[in-house]
PDB file of N, CA and C in Angstrom:
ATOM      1  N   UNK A   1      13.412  23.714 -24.875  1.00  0.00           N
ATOM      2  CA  UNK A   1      12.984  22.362 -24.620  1.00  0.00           C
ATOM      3  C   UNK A   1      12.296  22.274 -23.269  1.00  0.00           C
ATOM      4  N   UNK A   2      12.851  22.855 -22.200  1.00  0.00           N
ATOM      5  CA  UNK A   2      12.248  22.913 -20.808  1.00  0.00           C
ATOM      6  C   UNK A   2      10.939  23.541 -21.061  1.00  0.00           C
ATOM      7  N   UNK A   3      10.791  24.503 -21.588  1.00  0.00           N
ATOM      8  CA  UNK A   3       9.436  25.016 -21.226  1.00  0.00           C
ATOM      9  C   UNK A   3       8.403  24.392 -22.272  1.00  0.00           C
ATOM     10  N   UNK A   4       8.594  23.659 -23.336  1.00  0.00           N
ATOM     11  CA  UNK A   4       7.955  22.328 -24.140  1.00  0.00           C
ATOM     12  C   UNK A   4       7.411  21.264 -22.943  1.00  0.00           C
ATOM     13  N   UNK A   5       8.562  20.962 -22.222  1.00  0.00           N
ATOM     14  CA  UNK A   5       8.182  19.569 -21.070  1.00  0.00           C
ATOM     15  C   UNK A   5       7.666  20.484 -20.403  1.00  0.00           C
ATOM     16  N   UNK A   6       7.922  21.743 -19.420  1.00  0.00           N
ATOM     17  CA  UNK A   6       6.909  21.786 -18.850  1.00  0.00           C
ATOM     18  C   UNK A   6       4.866  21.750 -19.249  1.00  0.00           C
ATOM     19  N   UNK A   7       5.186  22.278 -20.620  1.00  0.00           N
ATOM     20  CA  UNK A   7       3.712  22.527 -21.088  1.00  0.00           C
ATOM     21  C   UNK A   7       2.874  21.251 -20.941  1.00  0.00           C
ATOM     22  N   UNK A   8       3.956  20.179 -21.118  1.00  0.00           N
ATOM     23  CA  UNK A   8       2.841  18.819 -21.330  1.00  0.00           C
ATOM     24  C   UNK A   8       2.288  18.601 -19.902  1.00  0.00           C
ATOM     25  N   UNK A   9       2.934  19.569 -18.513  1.00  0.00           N
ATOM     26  CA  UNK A   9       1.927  18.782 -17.831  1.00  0.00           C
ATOM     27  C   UNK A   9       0.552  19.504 -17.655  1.00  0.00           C
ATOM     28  N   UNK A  10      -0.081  20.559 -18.405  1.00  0.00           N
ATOM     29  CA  UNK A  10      -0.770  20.869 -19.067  1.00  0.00           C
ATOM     30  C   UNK A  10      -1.844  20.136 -19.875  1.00  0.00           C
ATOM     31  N   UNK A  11      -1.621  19.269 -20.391  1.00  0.00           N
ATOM     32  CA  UNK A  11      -1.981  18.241 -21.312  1.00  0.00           C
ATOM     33  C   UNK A  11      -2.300  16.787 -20.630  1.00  0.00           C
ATOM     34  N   UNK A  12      -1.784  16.296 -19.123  1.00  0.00           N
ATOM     35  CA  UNK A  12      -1.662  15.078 -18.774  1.00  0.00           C
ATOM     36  C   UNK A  12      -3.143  15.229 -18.236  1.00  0.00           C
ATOM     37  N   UNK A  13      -3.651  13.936 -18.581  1.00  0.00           N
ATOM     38  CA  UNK A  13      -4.818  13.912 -17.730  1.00  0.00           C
ATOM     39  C   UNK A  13      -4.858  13.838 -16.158  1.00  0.00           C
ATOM     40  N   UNK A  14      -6.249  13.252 -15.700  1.00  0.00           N
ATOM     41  CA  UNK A  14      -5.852  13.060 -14.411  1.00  0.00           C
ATOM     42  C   UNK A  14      -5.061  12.179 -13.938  1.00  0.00           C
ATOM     43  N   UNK A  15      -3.959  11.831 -12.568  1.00  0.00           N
ATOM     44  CA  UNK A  15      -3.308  11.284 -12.623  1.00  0.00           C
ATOM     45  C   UNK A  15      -3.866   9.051 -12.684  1.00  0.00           C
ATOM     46  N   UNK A  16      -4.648   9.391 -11.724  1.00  0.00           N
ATOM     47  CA  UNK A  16      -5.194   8.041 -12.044  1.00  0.00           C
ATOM     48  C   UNK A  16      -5.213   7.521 -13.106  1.00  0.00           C
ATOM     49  N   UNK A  17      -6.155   8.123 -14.499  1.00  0.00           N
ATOM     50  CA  UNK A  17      -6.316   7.905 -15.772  1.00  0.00           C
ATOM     51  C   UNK A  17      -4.806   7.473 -16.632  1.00  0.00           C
ATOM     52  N   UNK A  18      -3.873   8.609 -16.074  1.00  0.00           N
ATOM     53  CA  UNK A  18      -2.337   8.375 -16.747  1.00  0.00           C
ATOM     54  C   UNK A  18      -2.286   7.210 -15.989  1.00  0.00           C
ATOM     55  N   UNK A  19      -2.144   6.090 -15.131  1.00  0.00           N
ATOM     56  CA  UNK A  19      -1.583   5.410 -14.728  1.00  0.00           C
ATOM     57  C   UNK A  19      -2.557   4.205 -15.195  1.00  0.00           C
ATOM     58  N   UNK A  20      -3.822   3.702 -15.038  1.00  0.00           N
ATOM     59  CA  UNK A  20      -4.357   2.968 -15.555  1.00  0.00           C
ATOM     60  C   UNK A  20      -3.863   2.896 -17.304  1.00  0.00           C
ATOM     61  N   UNK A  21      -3.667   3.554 -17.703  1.00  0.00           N
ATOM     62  CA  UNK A  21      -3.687   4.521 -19.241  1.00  0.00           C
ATOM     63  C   UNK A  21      -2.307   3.384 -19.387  1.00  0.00           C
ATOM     64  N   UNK A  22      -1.251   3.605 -18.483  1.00  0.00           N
ATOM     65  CA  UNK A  22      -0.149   2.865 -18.507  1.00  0.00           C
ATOM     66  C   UNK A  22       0.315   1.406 -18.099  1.00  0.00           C
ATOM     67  N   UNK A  23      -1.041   0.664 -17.806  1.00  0.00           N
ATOM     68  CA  UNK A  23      -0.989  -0.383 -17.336  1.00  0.00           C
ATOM     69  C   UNK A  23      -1.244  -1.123 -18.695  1.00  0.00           C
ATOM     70  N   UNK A  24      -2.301  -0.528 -19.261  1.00  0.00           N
ATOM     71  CA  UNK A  24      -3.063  -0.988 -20.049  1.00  0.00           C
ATOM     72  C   UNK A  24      -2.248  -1.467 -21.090  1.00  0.00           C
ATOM     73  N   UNK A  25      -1.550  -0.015 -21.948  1.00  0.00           N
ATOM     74  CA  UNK A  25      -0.258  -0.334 -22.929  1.00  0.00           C
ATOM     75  C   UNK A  25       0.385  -1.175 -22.495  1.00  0.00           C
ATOM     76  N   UNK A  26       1.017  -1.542 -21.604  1.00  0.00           N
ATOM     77  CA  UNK A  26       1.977  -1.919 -20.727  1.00  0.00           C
ATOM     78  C   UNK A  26       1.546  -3.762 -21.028  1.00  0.00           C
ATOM     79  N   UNK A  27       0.545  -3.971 -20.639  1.00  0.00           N
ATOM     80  CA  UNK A  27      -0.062  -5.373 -20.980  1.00  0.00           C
ATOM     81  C   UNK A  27      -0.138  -5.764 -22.075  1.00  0.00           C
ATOM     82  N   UNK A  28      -0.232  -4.799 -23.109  1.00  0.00           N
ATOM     83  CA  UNK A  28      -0.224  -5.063 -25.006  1.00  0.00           C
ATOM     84  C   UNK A  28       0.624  -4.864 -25.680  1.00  0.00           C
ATOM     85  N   UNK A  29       1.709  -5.801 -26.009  1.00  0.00           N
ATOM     86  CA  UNK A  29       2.798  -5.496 -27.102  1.00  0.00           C
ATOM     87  C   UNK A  29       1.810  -4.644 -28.146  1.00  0.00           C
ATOM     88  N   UNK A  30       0.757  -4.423 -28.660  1.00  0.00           N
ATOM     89  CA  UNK A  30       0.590  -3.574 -29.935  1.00  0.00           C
ATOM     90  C   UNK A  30       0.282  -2.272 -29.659  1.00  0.00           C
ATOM     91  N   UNK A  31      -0.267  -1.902 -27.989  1.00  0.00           N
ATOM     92  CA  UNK A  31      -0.759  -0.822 -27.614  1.00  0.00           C
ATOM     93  C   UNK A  31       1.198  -0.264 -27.213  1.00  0.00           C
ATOM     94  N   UNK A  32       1.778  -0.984 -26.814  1.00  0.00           N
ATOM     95  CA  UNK A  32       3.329  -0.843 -26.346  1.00  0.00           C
ATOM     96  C   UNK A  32       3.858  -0.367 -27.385  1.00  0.00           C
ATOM     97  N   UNK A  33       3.799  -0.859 -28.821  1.00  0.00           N
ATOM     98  CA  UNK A  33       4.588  -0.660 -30.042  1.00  0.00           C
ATOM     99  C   UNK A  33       3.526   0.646 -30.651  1.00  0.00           C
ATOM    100  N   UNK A  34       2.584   0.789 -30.295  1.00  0.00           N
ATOM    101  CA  UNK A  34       2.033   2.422 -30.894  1.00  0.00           C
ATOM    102  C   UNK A  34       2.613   3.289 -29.704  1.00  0.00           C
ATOM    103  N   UNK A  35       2.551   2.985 -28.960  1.00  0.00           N
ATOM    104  CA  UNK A  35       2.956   4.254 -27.808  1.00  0.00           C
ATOM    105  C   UNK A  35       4.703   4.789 -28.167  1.00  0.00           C
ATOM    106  N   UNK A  36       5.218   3.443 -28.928  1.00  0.00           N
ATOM    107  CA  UNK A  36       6.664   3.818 -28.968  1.00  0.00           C
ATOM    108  C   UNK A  36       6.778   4.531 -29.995  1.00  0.00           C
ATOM    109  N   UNK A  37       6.029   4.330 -31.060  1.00  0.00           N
ATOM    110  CA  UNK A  37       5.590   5.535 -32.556  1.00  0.00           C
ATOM    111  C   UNK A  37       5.493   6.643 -32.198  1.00  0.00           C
ATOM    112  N   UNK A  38       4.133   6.548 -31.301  1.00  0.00           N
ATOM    113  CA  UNK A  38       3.952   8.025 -31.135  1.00  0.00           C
ATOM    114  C   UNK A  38       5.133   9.189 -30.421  1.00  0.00           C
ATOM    115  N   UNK A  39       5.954   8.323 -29.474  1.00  0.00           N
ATOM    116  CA  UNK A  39       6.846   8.973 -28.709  1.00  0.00           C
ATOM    117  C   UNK A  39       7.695   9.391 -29.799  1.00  0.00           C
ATOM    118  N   UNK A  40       8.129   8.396 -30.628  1.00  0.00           N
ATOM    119  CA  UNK A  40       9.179   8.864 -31.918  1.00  0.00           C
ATOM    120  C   UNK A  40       8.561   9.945 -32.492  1.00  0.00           C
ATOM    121  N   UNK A  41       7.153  10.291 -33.198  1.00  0.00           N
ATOM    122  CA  UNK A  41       6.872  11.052 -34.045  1.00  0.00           C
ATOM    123  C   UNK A  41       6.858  12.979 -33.176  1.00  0.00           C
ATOM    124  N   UNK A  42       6.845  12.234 -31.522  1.00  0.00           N
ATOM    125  CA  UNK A  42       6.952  13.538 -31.005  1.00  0.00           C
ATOM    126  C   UNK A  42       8.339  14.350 -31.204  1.00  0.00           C
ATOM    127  N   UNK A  43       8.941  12.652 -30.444  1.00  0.00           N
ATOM    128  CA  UNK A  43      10.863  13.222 -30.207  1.00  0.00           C
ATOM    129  C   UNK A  43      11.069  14.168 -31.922  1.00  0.00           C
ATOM    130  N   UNK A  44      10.384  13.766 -33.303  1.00  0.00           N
ATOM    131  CA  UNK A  44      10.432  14.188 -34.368  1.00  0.00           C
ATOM    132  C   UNK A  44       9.922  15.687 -34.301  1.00  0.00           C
ATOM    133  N   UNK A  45       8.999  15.582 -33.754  1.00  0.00           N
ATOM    134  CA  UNK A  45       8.228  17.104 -34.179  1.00  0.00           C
ATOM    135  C   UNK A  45       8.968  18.222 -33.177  1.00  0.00           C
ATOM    136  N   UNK A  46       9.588  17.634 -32.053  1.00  0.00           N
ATOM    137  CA  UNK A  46      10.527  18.677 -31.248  1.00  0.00           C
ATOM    138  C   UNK A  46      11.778  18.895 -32.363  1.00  0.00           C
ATOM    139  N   UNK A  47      11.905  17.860 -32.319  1.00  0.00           N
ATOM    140  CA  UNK A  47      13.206  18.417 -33.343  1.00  0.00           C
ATOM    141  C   UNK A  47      13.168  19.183 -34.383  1.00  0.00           C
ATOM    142  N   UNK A  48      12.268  19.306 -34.940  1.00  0.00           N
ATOM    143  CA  UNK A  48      12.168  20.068 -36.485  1.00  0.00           C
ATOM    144  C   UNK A  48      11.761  21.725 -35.876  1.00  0.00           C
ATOM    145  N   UNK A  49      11.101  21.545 -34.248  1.00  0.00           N
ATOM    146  CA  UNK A  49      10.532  22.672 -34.117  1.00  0.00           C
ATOM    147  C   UNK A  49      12.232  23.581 -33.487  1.00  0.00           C
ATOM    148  N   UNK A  50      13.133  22.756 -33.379  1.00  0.00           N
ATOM    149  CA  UNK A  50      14.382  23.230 -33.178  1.00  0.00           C
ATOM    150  C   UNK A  50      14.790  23.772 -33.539  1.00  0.00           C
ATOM    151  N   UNK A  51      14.566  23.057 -34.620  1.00  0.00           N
ATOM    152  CA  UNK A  51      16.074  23.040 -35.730  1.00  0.00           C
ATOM    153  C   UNK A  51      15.003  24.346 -36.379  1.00  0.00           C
ATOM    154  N   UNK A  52      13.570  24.995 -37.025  1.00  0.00           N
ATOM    155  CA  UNK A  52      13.410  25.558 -36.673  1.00  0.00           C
ATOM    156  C   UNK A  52      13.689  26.753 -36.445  1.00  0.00           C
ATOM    157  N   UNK A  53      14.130  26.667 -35.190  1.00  0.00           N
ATOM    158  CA  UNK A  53      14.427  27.940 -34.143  1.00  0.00           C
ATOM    159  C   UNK A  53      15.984  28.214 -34.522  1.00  0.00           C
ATOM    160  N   UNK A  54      16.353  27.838 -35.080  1.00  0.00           N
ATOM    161  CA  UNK A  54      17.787  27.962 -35.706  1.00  0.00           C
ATOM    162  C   UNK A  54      18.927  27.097 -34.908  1.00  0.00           C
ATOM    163  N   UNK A  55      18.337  25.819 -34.430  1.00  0.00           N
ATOM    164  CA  UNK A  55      19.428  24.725 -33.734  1.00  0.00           C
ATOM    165  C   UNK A  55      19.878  23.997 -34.728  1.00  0.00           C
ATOM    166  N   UNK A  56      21.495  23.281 -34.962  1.00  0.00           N
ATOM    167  CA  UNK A  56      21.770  22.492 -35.791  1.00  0.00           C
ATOM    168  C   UNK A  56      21.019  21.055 -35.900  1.00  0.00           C
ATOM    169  N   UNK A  57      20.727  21.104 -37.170  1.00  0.00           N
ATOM    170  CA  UNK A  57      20.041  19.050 -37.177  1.00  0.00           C
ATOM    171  C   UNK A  57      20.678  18.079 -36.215  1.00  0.00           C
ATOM    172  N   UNK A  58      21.769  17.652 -35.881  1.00  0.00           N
ATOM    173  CA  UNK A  58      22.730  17.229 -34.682  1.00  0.00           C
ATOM    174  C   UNK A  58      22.298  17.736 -33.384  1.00  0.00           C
ATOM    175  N   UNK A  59      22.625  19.145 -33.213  1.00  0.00           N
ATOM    176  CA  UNK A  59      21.807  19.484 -32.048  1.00  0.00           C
ATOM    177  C   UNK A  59      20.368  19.530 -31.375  1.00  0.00           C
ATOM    178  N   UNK A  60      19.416  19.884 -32.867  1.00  0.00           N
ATOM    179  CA  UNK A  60      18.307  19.123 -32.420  1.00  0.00           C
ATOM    180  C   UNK A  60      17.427  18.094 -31.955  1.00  0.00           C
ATOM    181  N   UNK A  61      18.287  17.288 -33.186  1.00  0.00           N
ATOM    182  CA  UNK A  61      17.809  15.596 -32.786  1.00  0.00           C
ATOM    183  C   UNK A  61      18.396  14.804 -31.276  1.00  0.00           C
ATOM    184  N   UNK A  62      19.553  15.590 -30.805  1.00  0.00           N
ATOM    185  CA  UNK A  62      19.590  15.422 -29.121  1.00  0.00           C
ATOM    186  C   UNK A  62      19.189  15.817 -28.493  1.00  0.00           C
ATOM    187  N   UNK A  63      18.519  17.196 -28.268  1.00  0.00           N
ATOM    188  CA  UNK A  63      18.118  17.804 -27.197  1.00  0.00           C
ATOM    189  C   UNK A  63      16.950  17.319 -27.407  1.00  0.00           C
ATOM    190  N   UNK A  64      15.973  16.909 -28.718  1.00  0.00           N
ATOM    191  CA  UNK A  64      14.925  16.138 -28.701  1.00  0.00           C
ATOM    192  C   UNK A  64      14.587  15.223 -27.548  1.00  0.00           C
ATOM    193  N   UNK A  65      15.928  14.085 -28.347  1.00  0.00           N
ATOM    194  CA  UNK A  65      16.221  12.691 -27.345  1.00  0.00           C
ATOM    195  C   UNK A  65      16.374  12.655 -25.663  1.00  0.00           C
ATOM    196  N   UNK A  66      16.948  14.083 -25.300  1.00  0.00           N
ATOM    197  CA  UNK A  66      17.152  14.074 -23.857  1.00  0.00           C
ATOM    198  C   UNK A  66      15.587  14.268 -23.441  1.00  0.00           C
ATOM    199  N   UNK A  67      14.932  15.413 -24.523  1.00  0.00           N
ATOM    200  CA  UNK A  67      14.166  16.184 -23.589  1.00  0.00           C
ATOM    201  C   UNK A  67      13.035  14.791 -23.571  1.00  0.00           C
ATOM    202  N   UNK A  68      12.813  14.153 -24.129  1.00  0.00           N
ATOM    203  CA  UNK A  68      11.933  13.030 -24.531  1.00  0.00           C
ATOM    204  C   UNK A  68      12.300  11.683 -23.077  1.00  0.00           C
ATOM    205  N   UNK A  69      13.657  11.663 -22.377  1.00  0.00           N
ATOM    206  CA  UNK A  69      13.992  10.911 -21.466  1.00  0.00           C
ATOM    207  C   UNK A  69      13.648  11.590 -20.737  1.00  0.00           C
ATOM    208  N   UNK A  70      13.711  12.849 -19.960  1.00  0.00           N
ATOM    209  CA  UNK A  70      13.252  13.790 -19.145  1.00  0.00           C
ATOM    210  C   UNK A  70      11.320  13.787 -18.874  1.00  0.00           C
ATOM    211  N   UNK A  71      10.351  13.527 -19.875  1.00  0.00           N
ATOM    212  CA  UNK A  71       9.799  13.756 -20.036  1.00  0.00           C
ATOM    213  C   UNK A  71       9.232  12.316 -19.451  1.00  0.00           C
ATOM    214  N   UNK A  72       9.996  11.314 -19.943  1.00  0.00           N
ATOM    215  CA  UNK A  72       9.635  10.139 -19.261  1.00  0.00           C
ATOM    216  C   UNK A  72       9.573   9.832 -18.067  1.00  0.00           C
ATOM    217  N   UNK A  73      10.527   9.860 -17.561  1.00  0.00           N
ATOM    218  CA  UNK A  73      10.976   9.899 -16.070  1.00  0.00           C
ATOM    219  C   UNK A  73      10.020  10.683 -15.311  1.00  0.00           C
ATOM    220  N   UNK A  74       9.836  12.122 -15.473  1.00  0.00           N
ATOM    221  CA  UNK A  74       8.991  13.284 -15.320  1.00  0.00           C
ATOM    222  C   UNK A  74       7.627  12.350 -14.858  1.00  0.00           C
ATOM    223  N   UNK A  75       7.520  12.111 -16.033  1.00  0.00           N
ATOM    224  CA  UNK A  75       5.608  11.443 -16.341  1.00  0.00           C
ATOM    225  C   UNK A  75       5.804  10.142 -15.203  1.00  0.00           C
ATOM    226  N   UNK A  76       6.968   9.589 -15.501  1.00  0.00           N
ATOM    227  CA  UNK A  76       6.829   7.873 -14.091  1.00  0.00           C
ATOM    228  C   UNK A  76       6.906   8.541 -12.824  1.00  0.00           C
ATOM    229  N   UNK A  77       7.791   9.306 -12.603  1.00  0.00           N
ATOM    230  CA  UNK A  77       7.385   9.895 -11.514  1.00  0.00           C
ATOM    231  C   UNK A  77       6.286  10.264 -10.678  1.00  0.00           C
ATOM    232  N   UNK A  78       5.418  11.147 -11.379  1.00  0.00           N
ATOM    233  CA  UNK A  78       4.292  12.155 -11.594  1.00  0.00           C
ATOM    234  C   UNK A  78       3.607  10.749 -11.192  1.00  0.00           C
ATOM    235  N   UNK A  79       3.152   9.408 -11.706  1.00  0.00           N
ATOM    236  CA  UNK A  79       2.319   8.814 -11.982  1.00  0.00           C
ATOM    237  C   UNK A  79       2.636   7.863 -10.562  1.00  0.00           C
ATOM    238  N   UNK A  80       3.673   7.757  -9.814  1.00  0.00           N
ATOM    239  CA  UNK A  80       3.924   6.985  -8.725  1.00  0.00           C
ATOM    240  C   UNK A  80       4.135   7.975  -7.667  1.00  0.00           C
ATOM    241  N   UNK A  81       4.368   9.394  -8.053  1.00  0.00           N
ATOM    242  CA  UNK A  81       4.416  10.287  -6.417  1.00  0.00           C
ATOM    243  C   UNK A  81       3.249  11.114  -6.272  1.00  0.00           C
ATOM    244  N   UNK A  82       3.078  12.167  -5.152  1.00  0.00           N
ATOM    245  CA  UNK A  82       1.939  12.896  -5.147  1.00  0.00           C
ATOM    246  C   UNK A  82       2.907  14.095  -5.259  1.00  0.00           C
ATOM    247  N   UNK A  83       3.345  14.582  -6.561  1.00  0.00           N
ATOM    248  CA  UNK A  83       4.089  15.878  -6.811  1.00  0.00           C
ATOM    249  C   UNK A  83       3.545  17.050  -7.644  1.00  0.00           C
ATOM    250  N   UNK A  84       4.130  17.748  -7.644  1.00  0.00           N
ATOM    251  CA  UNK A  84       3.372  18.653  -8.872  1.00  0.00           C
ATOM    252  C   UNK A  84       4.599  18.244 -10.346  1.00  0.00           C
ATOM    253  N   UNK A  85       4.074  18.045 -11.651  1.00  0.00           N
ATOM    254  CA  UNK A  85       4.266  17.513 -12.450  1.00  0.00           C
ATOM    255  C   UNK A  85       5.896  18.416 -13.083  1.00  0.00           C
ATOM    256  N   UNK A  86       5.868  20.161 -12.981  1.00  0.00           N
ATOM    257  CA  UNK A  86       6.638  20.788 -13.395  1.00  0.00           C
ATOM    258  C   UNK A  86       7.682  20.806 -12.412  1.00  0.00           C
ATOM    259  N   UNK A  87       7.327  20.706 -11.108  1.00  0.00           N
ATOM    260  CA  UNK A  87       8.661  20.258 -10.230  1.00  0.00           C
ATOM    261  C   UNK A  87       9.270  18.678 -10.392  1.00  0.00           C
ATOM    262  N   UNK A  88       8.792  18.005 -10.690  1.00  0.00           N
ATOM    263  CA  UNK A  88       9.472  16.549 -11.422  1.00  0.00           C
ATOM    264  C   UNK A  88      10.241  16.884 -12.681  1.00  0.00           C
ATOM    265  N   UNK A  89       9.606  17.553 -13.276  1.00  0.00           N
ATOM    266  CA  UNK A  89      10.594  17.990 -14.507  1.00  0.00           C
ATOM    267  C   UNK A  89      11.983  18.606 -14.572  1.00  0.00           C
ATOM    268  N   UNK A  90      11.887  19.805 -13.342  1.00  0.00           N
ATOM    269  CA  UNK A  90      12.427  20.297 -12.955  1.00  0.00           C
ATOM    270  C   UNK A  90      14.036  19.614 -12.503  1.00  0.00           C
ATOM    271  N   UNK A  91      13.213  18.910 -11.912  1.00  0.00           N
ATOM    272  CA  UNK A  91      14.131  18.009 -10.307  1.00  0.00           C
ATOM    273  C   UNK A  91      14.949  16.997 -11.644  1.00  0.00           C
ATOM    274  N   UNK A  92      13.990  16.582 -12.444  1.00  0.00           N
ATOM    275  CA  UNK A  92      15.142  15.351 -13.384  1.00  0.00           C
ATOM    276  C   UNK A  92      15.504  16.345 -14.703  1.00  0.00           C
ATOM    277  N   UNK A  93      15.436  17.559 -14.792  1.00  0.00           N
ATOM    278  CA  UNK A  93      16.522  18.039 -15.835  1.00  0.00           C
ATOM    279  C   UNK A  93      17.608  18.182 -14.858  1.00  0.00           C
ATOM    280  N   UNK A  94      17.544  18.737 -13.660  1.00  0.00           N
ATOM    281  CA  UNK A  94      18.627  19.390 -12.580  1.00  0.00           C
ATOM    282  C   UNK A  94      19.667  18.476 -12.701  1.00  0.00           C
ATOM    283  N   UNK A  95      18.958  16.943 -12.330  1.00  0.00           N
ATOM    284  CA  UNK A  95      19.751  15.907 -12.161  1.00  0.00           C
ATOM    285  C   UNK A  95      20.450  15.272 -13.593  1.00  0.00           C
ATOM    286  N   UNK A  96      19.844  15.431 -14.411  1.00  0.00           N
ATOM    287  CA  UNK A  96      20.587  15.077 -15.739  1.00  0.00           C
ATOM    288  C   UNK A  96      22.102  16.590 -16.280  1.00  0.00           C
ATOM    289  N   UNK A  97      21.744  17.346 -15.814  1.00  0.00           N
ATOM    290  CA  UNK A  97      22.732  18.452 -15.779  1.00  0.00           C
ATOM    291  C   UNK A  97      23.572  18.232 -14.535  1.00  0.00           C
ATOM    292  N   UNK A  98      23.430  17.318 -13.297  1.00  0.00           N
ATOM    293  CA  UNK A  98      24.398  17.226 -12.673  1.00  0.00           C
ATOM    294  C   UNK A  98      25.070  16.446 -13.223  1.00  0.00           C
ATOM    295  N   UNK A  99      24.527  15.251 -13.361  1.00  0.00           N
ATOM    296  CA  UNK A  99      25.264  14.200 -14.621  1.00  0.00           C
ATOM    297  C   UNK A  99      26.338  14.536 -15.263  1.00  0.00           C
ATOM    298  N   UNK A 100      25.858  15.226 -16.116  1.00  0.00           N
ATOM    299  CA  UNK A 100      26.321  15.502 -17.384  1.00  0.00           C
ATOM    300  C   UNK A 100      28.066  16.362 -16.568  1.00  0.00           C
ATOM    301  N   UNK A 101      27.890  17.076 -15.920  1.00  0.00           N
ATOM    302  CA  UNK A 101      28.688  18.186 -15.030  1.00  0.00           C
ATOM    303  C   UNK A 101      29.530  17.336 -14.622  1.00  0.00           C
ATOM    304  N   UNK A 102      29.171  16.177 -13.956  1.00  0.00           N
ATOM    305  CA  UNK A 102      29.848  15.297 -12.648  1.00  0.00           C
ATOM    306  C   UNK A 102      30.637  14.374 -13.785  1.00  0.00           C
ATOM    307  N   UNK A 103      30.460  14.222 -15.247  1.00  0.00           N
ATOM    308  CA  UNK A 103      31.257  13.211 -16.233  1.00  0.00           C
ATOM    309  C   UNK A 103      31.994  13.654 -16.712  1.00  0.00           C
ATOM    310  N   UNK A 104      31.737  15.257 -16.948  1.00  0.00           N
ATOM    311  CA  UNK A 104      32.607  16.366 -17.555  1.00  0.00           C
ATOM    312  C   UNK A 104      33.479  16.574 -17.074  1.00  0.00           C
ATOM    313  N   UNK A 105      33.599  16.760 -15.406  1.00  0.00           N
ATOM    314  CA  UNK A 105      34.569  16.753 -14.744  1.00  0.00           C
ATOM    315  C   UNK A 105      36.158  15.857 -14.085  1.00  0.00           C
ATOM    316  N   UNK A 106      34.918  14.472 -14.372  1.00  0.00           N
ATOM    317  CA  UNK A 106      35.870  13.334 -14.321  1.00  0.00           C
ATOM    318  C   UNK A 106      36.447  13.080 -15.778  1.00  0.00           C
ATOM    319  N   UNK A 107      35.655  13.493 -16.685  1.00  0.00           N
ATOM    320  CA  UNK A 107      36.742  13.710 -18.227  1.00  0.00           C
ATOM    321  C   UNK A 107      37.553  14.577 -18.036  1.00  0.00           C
ATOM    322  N   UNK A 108      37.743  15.305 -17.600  1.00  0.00           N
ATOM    323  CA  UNK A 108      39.020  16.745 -17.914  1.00  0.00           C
ATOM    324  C   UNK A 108      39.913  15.797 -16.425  1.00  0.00           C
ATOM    325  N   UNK A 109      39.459  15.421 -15.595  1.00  0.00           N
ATOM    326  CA  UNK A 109      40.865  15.290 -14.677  1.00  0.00           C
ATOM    327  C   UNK A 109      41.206  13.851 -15.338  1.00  0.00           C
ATOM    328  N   UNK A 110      41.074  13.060 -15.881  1.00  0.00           N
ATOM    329  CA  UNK A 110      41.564  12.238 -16.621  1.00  0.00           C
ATOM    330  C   UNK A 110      42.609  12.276 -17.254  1.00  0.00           C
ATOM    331  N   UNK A 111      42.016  13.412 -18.549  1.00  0.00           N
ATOM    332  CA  UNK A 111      42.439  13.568 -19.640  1.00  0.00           C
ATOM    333  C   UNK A 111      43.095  15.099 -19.796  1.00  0.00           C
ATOM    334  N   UNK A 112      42.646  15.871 -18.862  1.00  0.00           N
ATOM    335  CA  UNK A 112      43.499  17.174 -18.580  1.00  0.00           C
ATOM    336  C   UNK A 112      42.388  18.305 -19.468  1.00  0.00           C
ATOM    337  N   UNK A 113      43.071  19.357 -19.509  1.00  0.00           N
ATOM    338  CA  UNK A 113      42.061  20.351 -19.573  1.00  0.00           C
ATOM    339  C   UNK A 113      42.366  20.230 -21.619  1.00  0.00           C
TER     340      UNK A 113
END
């Protein structure tokens, strides 16, 4: 999945263009409601390319969903800082794996090992 998000910044135009690009949708519930299609038909096509690779349907269709929030964030980022696009990616999987680590941990001392 990481090296999928990294590829798209490959694919992003220039950054200006992405950000005008996002104003624009942003102003049009119909340009807003295709952009949300298209994001679905992607989060779709990661997943199948998963599952695929021999990931369970369950497991695919999440790591889809994360990698698809990652990708977002990534891109708002990218589009409001002067970064390089694969270190944003980087920086918000890190942080979604601290997450994930830092809940895990407060689940087990809760609830015990």
């Amino acid at each position: 999945m990481l090296a999928a998000l990294l590829a798209a910044g490959d694919v992003l135009r220039p950054r200006d263009f992405v950000r005008q690009l996002q104003q624009v949708v942003a102003a049009s519930p119909a340009l807003a409601d295709r952009e949300l299609i298209k994001l679905a038909g992607l989060s779709d096509a990661l997943a199948a390319a998963l599952a695929a690779r021999g990931a369970d349907r369950h497991t695919a269709e999440l790591c889809a969903s994360i990698g698809m929030a990652v990708l977002r964030q990534a891109t708002q980022r990218w589009i409001q800082e002067d970064a390089d696009f694969a270190d944003l990616v980087h920086s918000t999987a890190s942080n979604l794996v601290d997450l994930v680590t830092a809940h895990a941990n407060t689940a087990a001392t809760r609830h015990g090992p």
